[in-house]
C-alpha atoms as a PDB file:
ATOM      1  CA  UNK A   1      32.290  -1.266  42.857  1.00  0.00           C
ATOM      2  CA  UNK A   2      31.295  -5.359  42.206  1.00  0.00           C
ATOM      3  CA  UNK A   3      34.312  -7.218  43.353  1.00  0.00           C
ATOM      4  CA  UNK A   4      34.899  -8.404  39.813  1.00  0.00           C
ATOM      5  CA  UNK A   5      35.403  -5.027  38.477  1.00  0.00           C
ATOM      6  CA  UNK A   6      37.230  -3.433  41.620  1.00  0.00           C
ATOM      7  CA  UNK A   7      39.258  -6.473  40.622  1.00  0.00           C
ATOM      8  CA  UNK A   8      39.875  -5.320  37.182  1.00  0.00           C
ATOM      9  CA  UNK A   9      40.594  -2.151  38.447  1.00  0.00           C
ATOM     10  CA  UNK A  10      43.241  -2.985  40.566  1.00  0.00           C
ATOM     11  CA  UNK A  11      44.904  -4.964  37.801  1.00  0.00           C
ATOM     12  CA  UNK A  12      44.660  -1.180  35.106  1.00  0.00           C
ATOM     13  CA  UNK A  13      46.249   0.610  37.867  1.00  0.00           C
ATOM     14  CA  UNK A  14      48.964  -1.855  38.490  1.00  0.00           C
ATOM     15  CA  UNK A  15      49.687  -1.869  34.491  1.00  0.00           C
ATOM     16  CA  UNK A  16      48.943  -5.729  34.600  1.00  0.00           C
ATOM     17  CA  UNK A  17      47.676  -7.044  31.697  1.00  0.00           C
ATOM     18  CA  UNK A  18      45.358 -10.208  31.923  1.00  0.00           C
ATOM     19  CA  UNK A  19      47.589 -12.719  30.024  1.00  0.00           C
ATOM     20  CA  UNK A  20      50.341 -11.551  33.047  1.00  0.00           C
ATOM     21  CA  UNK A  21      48.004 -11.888  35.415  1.00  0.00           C
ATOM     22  CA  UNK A  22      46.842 -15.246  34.924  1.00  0.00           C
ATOM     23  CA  UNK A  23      49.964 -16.280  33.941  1.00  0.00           C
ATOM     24  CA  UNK A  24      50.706 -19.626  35.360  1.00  0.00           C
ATOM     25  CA  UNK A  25      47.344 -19.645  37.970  1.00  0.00           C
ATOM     26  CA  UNK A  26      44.448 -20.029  35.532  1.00  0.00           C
ATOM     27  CA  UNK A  27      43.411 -19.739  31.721  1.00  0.00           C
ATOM     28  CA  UNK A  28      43.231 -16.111  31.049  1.00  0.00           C
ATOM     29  CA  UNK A  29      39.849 -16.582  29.901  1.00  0.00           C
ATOM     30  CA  UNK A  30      39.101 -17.500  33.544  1.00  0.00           C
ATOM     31  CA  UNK A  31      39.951 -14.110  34.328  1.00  0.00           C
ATOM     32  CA  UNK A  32      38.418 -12.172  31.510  1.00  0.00           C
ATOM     33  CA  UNK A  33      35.173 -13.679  32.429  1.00  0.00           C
ATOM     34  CA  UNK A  34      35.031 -12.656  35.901  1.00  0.00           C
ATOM     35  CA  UNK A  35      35.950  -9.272  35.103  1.00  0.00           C
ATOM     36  CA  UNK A  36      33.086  -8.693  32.650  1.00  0.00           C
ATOM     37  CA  UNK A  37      30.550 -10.851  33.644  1.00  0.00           C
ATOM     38  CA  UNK A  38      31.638 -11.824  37.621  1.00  0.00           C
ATOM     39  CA  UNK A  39      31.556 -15.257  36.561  1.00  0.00           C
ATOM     40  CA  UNK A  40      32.133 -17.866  39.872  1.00  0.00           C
ATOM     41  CA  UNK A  41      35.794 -18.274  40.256  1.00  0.00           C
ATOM     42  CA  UNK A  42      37.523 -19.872  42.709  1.00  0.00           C
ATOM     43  CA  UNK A  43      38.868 -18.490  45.861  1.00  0.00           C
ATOM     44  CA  UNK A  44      42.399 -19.733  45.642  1.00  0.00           C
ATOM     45  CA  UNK A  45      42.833 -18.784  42.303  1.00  0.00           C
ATOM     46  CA  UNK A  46      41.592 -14.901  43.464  1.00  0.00           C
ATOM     47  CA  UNK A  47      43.620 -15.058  46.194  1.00  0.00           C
ATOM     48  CA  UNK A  48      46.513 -15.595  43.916  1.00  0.00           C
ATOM     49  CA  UNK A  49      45.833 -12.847  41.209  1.00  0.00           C
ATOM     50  CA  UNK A  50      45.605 -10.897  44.485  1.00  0.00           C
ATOM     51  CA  UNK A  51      48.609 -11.345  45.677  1.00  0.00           C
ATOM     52  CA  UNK A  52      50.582 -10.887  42.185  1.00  0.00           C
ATOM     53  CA  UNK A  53      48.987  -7.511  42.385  1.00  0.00           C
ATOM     54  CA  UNK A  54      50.528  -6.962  45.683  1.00  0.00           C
ATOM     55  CA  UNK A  55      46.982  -6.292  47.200  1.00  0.00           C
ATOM     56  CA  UNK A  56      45.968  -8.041  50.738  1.00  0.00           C
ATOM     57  CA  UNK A  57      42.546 -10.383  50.965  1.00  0.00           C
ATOM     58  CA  UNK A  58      41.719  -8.158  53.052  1.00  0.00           C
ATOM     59  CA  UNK A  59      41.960  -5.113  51.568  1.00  0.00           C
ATOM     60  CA  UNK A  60      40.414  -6.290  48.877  1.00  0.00           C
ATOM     61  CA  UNK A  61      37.184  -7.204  50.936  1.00  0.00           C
ATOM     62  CA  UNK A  62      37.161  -3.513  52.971  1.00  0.00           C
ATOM     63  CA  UNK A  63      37.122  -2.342  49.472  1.00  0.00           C
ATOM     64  CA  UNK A  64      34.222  -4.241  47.874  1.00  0.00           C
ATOM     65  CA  UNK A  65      30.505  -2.920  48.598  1.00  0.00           C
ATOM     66  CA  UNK A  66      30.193  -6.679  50.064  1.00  0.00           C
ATOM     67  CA  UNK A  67      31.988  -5.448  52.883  1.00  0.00           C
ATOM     68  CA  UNK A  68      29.912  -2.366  53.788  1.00  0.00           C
ATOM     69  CA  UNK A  69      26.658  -4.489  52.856  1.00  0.00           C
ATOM     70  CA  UNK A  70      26.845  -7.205  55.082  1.00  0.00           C
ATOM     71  CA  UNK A  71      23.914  -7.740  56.717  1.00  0.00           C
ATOM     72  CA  UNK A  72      25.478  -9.454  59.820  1.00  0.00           C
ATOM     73  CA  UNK A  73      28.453  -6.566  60.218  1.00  0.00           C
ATOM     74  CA  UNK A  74      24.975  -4.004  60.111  1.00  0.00           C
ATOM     75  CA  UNK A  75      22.800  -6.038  62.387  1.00  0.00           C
ATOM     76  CA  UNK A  76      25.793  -6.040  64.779  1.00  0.00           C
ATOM     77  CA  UNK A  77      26.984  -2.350  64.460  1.00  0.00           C
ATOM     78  CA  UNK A  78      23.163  -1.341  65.168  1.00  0.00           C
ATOM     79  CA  UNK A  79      22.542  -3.542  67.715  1.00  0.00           C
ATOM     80  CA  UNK A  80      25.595  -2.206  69.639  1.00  0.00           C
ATOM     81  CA  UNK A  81      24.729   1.630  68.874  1.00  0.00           C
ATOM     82  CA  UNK A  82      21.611   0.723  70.309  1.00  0.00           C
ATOM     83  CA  UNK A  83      22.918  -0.846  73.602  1.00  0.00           C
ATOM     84  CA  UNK A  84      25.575   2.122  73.882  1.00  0.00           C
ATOM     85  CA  UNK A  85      22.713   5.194  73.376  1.00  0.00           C
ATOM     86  CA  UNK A  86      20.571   2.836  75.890  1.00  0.00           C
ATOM     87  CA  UNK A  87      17.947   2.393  73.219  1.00  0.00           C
ATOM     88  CA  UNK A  88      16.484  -0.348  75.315  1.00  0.00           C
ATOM     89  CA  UNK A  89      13.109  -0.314  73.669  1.00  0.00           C
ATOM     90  CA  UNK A  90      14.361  -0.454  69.991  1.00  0.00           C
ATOM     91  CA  UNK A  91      17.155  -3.293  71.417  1.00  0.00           C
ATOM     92  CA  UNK A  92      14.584  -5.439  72.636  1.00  0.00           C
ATOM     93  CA  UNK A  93      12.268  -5.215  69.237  1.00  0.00           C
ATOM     94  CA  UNK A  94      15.068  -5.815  67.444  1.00  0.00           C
ATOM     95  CA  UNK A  95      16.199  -8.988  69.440  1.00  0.00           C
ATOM     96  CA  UNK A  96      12.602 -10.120  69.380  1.00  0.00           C
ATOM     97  CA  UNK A  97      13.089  -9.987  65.492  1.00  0.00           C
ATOM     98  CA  UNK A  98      16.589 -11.329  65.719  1.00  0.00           C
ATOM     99  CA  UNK A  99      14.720 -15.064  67.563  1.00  0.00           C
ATOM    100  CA  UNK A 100      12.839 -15.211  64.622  1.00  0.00           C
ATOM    101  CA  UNK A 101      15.615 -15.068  62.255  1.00  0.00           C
ATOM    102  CA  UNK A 102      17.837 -17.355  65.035  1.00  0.00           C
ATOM    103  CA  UNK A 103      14.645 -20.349  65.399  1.00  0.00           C
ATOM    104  CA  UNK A 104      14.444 -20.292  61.178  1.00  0.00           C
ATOM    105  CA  UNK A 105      18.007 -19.971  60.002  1.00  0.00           C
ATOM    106  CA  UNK A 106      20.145 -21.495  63.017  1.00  0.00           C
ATOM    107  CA  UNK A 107      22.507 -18.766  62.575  1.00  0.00           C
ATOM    108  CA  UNK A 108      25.062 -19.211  65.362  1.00  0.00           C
ATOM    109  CA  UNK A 109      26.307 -15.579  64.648  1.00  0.00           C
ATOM    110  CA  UNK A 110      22.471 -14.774  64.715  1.00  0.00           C
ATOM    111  CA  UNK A 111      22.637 -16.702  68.010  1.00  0.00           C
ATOM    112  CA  UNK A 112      25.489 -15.156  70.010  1.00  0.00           C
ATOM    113  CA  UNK A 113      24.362 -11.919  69.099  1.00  0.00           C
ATOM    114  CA  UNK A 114      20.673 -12.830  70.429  1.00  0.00           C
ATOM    115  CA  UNK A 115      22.966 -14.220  73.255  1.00  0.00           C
ATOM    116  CA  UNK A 116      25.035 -11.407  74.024  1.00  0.00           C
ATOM    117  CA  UNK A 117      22.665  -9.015  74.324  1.00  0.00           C
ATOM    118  CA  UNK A 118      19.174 -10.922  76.073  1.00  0.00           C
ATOM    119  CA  UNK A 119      21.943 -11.839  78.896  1.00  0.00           C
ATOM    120  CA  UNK A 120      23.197  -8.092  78.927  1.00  0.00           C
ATOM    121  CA  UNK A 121      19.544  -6.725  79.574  1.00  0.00           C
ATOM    122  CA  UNK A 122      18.994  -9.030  81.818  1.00  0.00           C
ATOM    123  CA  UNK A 123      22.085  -8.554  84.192  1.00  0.00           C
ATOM    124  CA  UNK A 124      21.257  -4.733  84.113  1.00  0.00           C
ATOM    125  CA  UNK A 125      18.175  -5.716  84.849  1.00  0.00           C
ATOM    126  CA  UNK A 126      16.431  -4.459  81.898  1.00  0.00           C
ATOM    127  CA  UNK A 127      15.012  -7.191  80.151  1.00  0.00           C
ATOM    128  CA  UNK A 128      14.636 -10.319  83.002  1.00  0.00           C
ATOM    129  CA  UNK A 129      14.704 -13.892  81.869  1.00  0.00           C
ATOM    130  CA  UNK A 130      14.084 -16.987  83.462  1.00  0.00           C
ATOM    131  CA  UNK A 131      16.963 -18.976  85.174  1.00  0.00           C
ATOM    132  CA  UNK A 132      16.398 -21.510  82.129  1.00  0.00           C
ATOM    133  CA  UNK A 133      16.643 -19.042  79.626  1.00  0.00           C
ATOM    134  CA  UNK A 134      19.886 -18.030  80.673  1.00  0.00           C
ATOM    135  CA  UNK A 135      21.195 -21.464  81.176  1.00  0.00           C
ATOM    136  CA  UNK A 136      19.887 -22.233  77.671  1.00  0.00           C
ATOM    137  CA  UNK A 137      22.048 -19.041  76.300  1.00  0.00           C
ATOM    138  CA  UNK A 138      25.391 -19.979  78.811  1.00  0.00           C
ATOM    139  CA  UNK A 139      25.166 -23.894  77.644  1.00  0.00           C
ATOM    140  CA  UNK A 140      25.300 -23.029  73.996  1.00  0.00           C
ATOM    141  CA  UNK A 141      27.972 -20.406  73.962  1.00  0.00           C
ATOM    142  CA  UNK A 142      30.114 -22.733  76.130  1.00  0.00           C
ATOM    143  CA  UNK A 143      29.551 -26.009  73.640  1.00  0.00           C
ATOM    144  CA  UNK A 144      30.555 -23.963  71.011  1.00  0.00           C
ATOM    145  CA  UNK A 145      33.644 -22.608  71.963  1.00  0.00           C
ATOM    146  CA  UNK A 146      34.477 -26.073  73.879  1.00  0.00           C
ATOM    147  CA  UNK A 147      34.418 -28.178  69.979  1.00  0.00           C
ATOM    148  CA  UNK A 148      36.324 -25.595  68.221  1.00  0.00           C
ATOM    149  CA  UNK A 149      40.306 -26.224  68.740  1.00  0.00           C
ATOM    150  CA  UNK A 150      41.655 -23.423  66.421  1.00  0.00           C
ATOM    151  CA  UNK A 151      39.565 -20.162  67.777  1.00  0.00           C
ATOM    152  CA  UNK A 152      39.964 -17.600  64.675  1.00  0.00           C
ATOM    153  CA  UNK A 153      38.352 -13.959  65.412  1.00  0.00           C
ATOM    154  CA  UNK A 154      35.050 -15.085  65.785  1.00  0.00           C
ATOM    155  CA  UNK A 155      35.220 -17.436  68.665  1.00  0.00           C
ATOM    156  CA  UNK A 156      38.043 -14.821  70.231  1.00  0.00           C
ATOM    157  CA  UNK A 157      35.366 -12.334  69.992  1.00  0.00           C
ATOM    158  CA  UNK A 158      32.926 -14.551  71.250  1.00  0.00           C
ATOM    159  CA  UNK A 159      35.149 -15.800  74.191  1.00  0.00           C
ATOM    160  CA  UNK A 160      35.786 -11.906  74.977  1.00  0.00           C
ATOM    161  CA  UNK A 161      32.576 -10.691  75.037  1.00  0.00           C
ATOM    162  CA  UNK A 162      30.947 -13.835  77.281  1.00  0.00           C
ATOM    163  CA  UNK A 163      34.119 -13.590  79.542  1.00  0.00           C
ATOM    164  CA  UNK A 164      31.547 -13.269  82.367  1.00  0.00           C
ATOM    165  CA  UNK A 165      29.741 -16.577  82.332  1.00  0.00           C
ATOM    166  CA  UNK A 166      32.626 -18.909  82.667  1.00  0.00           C
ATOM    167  CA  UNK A 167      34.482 -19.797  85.919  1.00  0.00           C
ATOM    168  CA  UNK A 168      37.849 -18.236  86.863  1.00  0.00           C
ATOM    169  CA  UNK A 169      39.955 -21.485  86.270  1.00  0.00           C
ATOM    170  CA  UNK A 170      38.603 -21.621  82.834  1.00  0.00           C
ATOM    171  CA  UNK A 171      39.113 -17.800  81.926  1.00  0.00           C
ATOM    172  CA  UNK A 172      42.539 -18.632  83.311  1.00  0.00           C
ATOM    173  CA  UNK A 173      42.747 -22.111  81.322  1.00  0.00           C
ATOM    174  CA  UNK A 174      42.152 -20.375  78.086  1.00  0.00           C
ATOM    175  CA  UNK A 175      44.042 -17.451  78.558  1.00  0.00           C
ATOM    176  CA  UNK A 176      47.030 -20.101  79.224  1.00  0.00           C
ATOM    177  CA  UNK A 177      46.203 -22.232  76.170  1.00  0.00           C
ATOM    178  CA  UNK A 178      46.058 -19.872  74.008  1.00  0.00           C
ATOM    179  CA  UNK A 179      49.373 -18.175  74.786  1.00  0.00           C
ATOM    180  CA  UNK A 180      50.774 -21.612  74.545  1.00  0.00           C
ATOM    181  CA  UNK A 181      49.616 -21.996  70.832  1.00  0.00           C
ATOM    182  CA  UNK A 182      50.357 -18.457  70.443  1.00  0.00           C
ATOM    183  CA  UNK A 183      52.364 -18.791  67.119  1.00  0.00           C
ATOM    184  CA  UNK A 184      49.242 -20.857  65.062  1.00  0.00           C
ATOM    185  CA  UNK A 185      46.972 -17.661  66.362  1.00  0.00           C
ATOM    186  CA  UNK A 186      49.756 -15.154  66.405  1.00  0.00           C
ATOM    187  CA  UNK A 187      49.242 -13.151  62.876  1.00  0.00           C
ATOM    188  CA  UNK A 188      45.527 -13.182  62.979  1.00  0.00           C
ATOM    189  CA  UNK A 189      45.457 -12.391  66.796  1.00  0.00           C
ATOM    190  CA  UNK A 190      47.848  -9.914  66.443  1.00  0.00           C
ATOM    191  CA  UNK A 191      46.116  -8.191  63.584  1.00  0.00           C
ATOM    192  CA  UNK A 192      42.703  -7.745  65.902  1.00  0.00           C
ATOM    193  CA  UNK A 193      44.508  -7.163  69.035  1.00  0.00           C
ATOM    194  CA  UNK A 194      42.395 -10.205  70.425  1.00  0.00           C
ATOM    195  CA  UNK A 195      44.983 -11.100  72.909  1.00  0.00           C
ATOM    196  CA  UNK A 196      44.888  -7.877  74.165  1.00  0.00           C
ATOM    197  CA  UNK A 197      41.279  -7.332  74.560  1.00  0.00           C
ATOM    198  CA  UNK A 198      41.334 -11.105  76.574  1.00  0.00           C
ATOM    199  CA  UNK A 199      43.856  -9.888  79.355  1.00  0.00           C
ATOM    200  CA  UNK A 200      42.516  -6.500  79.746  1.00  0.00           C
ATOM    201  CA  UNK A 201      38.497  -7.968  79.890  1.00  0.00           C
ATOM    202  CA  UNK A 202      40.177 -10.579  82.784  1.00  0.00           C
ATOM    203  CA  UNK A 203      41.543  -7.699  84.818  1.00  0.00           C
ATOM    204  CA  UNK A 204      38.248  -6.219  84.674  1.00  0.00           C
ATOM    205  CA  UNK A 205      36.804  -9.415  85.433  1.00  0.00           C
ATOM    206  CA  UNK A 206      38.798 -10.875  88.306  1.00  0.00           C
ATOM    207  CA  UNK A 207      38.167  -6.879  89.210  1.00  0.00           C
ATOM    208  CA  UNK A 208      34.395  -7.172  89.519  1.00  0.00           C
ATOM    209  CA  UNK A 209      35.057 -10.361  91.261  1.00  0.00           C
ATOM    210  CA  UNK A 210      37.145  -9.303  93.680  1.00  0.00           C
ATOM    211  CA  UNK A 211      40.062 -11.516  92.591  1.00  0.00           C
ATOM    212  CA  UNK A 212      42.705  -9.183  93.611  1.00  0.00           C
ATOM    213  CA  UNK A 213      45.311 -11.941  93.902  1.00  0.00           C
ATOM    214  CA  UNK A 214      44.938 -12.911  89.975  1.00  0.00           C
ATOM    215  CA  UNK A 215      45.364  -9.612  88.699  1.00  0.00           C
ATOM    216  CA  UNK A 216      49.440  -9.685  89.142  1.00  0.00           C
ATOM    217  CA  UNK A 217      48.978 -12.874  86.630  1.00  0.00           C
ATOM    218  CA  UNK A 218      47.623 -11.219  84.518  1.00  0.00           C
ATOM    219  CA  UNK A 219      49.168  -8.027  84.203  1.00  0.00           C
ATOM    220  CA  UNK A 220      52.392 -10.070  83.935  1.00  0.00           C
ATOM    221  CA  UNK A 221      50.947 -12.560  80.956  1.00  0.00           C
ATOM    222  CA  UNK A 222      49.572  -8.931  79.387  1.00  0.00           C
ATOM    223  CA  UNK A 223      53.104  -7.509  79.121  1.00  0.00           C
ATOM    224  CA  UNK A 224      54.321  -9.787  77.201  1.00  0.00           C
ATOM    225  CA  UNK A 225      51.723  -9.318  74.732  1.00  0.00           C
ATOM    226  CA  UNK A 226      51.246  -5.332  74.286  1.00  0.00           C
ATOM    227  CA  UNK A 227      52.335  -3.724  71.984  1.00  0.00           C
ATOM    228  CA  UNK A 228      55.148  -1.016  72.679  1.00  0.00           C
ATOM    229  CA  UNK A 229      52.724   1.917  71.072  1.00  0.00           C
ATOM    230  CA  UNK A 230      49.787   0.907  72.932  1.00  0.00           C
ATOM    231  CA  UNK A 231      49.131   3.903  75.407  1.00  0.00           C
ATOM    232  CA  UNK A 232      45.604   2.982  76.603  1.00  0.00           C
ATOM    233  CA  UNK A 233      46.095  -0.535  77.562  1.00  0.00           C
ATOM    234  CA  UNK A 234      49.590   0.516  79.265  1.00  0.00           C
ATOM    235  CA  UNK A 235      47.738   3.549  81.191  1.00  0.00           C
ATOM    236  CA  UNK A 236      45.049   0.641  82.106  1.00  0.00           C
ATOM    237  CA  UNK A 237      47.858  -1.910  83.372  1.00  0.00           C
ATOM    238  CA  UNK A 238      49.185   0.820  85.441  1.00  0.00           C
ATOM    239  CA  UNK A 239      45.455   1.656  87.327  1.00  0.00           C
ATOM    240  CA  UNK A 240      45.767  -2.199  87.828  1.00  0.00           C
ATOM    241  CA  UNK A 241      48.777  -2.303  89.201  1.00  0.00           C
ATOM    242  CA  UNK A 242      47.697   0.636  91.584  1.00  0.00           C
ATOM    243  CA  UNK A 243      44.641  -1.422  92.548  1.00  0.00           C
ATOM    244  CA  UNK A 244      47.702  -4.314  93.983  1.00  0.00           C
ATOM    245  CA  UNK A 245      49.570  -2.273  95.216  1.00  0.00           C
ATOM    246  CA  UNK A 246      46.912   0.086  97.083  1.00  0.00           C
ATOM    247  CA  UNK A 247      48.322   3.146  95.673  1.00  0.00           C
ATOM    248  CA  UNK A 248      45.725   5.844  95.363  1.00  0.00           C
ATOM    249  CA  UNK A 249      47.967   8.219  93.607  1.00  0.00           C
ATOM    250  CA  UNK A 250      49.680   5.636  90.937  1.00  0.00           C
ATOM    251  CA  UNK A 251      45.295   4.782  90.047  1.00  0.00           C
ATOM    252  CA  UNK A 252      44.310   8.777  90.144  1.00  0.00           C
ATOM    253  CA  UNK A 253      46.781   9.175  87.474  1.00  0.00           C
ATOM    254  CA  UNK A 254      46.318   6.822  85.587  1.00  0.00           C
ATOM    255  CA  UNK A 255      42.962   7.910  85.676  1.00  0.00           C
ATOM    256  CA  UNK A 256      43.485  11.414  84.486  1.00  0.00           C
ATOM    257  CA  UNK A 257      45.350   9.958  81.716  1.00  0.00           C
ATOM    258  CA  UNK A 258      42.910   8.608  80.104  1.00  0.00           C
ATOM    259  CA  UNK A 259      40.683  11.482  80.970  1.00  0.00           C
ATOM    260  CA  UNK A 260      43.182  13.709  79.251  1.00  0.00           C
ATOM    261  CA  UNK A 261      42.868  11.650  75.753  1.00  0.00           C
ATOM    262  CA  UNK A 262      39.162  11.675  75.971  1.00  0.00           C
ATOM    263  CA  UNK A 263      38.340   7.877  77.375  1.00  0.00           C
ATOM    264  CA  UNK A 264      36.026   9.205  79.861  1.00  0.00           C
ATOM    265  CA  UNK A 265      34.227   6.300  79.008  1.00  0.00           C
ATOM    266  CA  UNK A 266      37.324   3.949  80.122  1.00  0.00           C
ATOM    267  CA  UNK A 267      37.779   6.136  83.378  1.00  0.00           C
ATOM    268  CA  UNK A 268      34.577   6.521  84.421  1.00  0.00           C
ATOM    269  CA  UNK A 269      34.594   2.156  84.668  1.00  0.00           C
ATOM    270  CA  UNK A 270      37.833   1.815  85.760  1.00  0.00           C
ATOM    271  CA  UNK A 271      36.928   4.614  88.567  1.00  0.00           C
ATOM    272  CA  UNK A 272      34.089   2.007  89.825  1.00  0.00           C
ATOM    273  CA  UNK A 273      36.014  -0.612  90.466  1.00  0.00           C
ATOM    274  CA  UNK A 274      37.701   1.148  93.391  1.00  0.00           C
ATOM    275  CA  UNK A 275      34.408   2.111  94.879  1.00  0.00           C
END
């Protein structure tokens, strides 16, 4: 359904009639012109007839084919299917495809996702690339996020999945900064769980690293954070907390937790870390 008419649809089933509706945020022409014809209209005044029907921006978006359509959302979701099924050979024509698009349109979503993936492939050793190349990819991801002061989800996303290329003291910087300006991030943050996903990709960093003696920070900065219904990441802070305290037994379990709710996937990593 075309926004304008999922729109007017929302407004039948509410019993709203348009004069209501537009009733003291536009001419109710306005509206009656976007609903037949999807005539431009401003986002502030849909975001108000959107919220006298008691229905959330973003509900409104999951609901119109624009969401489902979006040709970034698909590129991602396939690229990512393809990295998961290791698909290498279909990955790497598609990010050949994807420079194109990145050199013409100067994307930057186009770009991290090039990004993300070329410097993936080549850590696996799958796809190699020249010390320059990768320097080239590291530099631009870190000027971005560097000039942007309020992150929203795309530069938290961006900052979780390149976790690996920055230095300890900045992972820790951020990590820091951000909890200190945790109420102008806190709803959207919250929403996406983006917190979250930063402290638990640091304890698999510092992890990897062998930063044993950082882990206790975080763990304690991720507690006050969770969620009270979040099993996984509380099963996860407890293999953690097994790996500081050298407790074989407290990790095992944890371990079989997760096997036990079908996280193999989750296990199987966490397993590594102790080999």
């Amino acid at each position: 359904m075309e926004p304008n008419k999922l729109l007017k649809s929302l407004r039948k089933e509410r019993s709203v009639s348009q004069s209501d509706l537009a009733n003291g945020i536009s001419a109710r022409n306005t509206l009656g012109n976007y609903e037949k014809a999807g005539t431009s209209i401003n986002f502030h005044i849909l975001r108000m007839y959107l919220e006298r029907l008691n229905v959330s921006i973003e509900e409104f978006d999951f609901r119109s084919p624009l969401h489902s359509e979006n040709p970034k959302k698909i590129l991602s979701t396939t690229l990512k299917n393809y990295y998961y099924h290791q698909d290498f050979k279909q990955l790497i024509n598609l990010l050949d495809n994807l420079e194109k698009e990145v050199d013409r349109d100067n994307d930057f979503y186009y770009f991290h996702l090039l990004a993300q993936y070329r410097l993936l492939l080549n850590k696996e050793g799958v796809f190699l690339l020249e010390k320059s190349k990768v320097d080239y990819y590291v530099d631009k991801i870190k000027e971005y996020l560097s000039r942007i002061d309020s992150w929203g989800k795309f530069e938290a996303s961006i900052f979780i999945n390149f976790m690996y290329i920055f230095e300890t003291d900045y992972v820790l910087h951020m990590l820091s900064y951000i909890g200190e300006k945790n109420q102008t991030f806190n709803t959207l943050f919250k929403k996406y769980l983006l917190l979250e996903k930063m402290h638990i990709n640091a304890l698999y960093l510092f992890a990897e690293r062998g930063d044993k003696h950082l882990i206790p920070v975080i763990i304690e900065s991720l507690k006050k954070v969770i969620d009270s219904d979040n099993l996984k990441d509380k099963v996860i802070i407890s293999f953690f907390e097994g790996i500081v305290e050298d407790d074989e037994l407290k990790r095992n379990r944890a371990l079989q937790i997760l096997r036990t709710f079908d996280m193999d996937s989750h296990a199987d990593y966490l397993s590594s870390l102790c080999q």
